[in-house]
Every structure is written in structure tokens, then in C-alpha cells.
PDB file of N, CA and C in Angstrom:
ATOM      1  N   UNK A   1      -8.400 -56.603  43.820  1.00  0.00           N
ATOM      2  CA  UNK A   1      -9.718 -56.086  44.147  1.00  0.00           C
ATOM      3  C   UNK A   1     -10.172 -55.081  43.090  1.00  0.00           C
ATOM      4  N   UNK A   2      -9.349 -54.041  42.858  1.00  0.00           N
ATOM      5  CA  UNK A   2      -9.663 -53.268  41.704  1.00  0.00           C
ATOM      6  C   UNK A   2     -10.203 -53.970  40.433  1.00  0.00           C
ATOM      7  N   UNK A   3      -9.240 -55.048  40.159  1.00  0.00           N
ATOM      8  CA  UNK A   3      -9.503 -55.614  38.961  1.00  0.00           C
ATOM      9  C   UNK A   3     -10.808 -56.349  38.847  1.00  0.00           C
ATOM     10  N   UNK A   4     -11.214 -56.474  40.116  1.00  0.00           N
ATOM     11  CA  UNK A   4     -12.104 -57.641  39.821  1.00  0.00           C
ATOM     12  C   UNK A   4     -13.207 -56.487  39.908  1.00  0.00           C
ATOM     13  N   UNK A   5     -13.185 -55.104  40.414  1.00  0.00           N
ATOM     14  CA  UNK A   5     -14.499 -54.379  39.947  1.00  0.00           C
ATOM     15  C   UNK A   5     -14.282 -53.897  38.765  1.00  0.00           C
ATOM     16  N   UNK A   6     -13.265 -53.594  37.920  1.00  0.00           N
ATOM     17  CA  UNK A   6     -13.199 -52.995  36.503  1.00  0.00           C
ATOM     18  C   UNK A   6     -14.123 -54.341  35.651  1.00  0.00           C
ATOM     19  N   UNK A   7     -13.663 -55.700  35.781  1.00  0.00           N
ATOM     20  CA  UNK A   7     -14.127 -56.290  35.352  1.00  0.00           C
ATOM     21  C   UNK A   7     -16.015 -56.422  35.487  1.00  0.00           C
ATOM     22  N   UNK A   8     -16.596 -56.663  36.326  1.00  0.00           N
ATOM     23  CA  UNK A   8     -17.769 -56.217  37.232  1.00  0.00           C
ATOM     24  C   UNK A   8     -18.065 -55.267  36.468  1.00  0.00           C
ATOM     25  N   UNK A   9     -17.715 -54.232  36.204  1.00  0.00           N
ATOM     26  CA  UNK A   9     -18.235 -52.690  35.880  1.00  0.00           C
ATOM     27  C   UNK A   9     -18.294 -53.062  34.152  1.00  0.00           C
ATOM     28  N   UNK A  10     -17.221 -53.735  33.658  1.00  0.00           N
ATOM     29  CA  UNK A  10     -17.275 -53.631  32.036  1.00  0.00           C
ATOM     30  C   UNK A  10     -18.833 -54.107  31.638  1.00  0.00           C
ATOM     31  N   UNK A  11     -19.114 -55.388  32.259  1.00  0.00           N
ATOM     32  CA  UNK A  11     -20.668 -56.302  32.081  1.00  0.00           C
ATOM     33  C   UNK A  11     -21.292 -55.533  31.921  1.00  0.00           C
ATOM     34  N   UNK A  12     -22.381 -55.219  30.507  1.00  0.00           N
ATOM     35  CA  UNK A  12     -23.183 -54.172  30.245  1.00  0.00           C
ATOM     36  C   UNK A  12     -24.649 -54.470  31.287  1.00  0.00           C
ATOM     37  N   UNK A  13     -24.692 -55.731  31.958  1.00  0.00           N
ATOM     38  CA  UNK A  13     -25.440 -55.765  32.511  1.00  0.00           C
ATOM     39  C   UNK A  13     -25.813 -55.494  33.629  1.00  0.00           C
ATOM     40  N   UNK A  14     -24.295 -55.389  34.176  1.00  0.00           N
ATOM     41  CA  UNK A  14     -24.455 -55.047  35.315  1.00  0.00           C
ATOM     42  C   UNK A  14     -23.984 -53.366  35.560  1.00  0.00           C
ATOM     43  N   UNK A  15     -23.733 -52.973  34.556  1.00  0.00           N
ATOM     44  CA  UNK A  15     -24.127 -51.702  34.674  1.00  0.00           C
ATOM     45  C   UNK A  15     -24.912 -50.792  33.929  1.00  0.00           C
ATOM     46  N   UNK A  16     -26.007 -51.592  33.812  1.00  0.00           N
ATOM     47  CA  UNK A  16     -27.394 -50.861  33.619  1.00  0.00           C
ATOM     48  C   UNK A  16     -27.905 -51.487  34.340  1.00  0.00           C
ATOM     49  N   UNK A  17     -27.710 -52.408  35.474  1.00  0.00           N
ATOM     50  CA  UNK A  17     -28.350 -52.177  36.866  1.00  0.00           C
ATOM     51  C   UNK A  17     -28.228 -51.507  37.949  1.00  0.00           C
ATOM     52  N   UNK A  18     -26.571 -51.198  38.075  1.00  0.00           N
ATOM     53  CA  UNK A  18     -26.348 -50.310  38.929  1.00  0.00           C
ATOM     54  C   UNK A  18     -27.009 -48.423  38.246  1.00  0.00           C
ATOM     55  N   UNK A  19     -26.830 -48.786  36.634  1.00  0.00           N
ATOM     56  CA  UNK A  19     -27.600 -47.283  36.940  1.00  0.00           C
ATOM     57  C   UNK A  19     -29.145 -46.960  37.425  1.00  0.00           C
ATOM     58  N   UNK A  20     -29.694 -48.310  36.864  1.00  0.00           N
ATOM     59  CA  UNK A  20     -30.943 -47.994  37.433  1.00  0.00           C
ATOM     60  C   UNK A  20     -31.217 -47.430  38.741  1.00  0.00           C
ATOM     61  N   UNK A  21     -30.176 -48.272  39.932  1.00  0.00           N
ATOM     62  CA  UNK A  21     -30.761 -48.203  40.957  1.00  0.00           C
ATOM     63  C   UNK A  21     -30.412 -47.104  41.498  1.00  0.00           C
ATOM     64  N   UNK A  22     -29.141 -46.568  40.643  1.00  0.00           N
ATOM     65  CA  UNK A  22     -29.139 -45.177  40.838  1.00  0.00           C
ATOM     66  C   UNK A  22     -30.253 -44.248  40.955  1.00  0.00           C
ATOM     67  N   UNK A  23     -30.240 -44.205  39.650  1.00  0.00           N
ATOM     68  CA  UNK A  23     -31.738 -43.081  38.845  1.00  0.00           C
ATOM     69  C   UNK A  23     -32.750 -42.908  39.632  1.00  0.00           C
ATOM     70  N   UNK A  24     -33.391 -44.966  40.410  1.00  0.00           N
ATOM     71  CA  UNK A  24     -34.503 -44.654  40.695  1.00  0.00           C
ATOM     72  C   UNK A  24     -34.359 -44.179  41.953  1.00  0.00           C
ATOM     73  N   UNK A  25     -33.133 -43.966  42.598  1.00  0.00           N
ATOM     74  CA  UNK A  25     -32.650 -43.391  44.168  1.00  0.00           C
ATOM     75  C   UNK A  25     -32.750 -42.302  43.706  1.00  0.00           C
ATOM     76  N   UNK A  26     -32.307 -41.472  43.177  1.00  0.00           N
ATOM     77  CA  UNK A  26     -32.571 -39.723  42.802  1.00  0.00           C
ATOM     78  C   UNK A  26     -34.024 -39.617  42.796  1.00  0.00           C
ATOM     79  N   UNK A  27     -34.693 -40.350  41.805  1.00  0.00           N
ATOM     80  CA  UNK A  27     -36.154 -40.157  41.559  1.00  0.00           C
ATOM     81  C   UNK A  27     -37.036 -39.920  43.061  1.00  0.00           C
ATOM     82  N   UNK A  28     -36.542 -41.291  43.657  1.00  0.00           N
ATOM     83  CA  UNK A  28     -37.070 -41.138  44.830  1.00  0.00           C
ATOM     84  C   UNK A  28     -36.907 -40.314  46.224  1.00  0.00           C
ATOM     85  N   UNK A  29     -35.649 -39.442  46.221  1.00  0.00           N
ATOM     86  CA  UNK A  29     -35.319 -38.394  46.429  1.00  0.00           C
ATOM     87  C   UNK A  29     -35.899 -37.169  45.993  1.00  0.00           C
ATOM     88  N   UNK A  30     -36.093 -37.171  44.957  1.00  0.00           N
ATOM     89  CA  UNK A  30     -36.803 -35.782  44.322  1.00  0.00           C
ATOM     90  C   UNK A  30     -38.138 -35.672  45.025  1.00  0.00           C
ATOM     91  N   UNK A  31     -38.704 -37.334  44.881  1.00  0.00           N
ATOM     92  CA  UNK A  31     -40.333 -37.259  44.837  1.00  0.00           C
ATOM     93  C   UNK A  31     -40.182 -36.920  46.420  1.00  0.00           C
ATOM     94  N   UNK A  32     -39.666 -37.642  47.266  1.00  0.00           N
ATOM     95  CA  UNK A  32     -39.360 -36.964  48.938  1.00  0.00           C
ATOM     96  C   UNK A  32     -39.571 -35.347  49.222  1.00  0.00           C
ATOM     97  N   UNK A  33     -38.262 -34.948  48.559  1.00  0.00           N
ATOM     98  CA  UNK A  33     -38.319 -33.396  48.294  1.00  0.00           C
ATOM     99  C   UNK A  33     -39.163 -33.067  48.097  1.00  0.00           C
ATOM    100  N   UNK A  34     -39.999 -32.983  46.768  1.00  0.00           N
ATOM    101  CA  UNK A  34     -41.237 -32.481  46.198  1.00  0.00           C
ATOM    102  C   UNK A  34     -42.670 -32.393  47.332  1.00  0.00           C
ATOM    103  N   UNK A  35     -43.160 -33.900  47.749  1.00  0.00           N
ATOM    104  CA  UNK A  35     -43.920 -34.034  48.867  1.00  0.00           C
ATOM    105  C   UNK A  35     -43.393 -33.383  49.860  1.00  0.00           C
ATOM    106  N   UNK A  36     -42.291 -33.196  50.776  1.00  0.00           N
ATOM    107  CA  UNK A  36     -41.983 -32.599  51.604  1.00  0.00           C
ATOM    108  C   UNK A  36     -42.403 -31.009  51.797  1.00  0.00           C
ATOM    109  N   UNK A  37     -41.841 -30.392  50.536  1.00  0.00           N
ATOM    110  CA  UNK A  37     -42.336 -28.961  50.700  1.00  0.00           C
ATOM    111  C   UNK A  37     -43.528 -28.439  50.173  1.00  0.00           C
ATOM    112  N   UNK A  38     -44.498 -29.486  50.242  1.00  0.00           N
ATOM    113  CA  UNK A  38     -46.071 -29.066  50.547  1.00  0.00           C
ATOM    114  C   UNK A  38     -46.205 -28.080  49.333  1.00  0.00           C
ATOM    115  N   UNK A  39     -45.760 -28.277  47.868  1.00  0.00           N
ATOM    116  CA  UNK A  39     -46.324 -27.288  46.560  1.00  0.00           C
ATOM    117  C   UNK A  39     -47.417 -28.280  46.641  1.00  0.00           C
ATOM    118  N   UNK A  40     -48.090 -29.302  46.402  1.00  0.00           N
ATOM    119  CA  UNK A  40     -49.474 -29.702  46.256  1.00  0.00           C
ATOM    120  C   UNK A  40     -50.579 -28.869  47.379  1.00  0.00           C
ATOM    121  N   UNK A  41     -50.392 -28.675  48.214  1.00  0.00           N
ATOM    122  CA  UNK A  41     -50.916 -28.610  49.958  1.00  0.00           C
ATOM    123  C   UNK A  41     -51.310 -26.932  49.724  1.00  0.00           C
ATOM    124  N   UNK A  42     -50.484 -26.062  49.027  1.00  0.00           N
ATOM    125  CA  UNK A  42     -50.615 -24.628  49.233  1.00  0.00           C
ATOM    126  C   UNK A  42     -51.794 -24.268  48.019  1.00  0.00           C
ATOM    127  N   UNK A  43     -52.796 -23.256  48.983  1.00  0.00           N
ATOM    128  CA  UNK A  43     -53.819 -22.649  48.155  1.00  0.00           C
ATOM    129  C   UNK A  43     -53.122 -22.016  46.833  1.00  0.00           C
ATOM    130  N   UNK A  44     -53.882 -21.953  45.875  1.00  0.00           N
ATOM    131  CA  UNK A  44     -53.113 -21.388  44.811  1.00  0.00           C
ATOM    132  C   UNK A  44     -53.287 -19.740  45.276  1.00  0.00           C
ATOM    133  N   UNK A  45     -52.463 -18.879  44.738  1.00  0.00           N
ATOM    134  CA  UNK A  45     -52.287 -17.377  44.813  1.00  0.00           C
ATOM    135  C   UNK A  45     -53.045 -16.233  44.293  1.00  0.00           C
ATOM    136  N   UNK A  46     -53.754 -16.913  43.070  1.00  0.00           N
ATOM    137  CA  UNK A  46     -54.615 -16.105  42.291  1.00  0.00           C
ATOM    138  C   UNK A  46     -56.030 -16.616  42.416  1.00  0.00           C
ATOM    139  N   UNK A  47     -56.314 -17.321  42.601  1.00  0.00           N
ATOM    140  CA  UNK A  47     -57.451 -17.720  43.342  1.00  0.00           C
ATOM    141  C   UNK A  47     -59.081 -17.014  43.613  1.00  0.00           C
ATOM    142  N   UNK A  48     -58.512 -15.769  43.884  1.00  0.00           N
ATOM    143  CA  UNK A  48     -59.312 -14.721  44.248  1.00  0.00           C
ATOM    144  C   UNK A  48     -59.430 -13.638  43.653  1.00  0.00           C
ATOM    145  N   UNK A  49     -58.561 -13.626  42.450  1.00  0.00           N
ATOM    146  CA  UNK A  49     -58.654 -13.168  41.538  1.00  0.00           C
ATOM    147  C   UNK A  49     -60.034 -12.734  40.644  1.00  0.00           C
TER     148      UNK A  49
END
């Protein structure tokens, strides 16, 4: 079983797919995060300045 993922893993192709789907899972995590804590949504601070 090992062997047959070392092998699996060497394929440059198939691992620059698994990183992608990495990356774009973080990405899409971040962007979650980001929308979540409402920095677009809040009046700016100086404003009234």
C-alpha cells in the first residue's frame, strides 16, 4: 500500500493536482474567513474626519 502511494505521489502530475486542490482549499478558507468577519461591512473609522 505504501508503495503504491510513493509511486502515485512521484507522477508530476498527479502531484500538481493534489497541490492544487490543496491551495485552492486554503484559498477558499481564507476567502470564508475574510467574508465572515465583516472587514468589507464595517464603516470606515476616519470617515468623519
Amino acid at each position: 500500500m505504501k508503495k503504491n502511494l510513493l509511486i502515485f505521489l512521484k507522477n508530476p502530475v498527479n502531484l500538481f493536482v493534489i497541490k492544487t486542490i490543496t491551495f485552492f482549499a486554503i484559498f477558499l478558507v481564507l476567502l470564508y474567513i475574510y467574508g465572515y468577519n465583516g472587514v468589507g461591512s464595517v464603516k470606515f473609522i476616519y470617515a468623519d474626519f
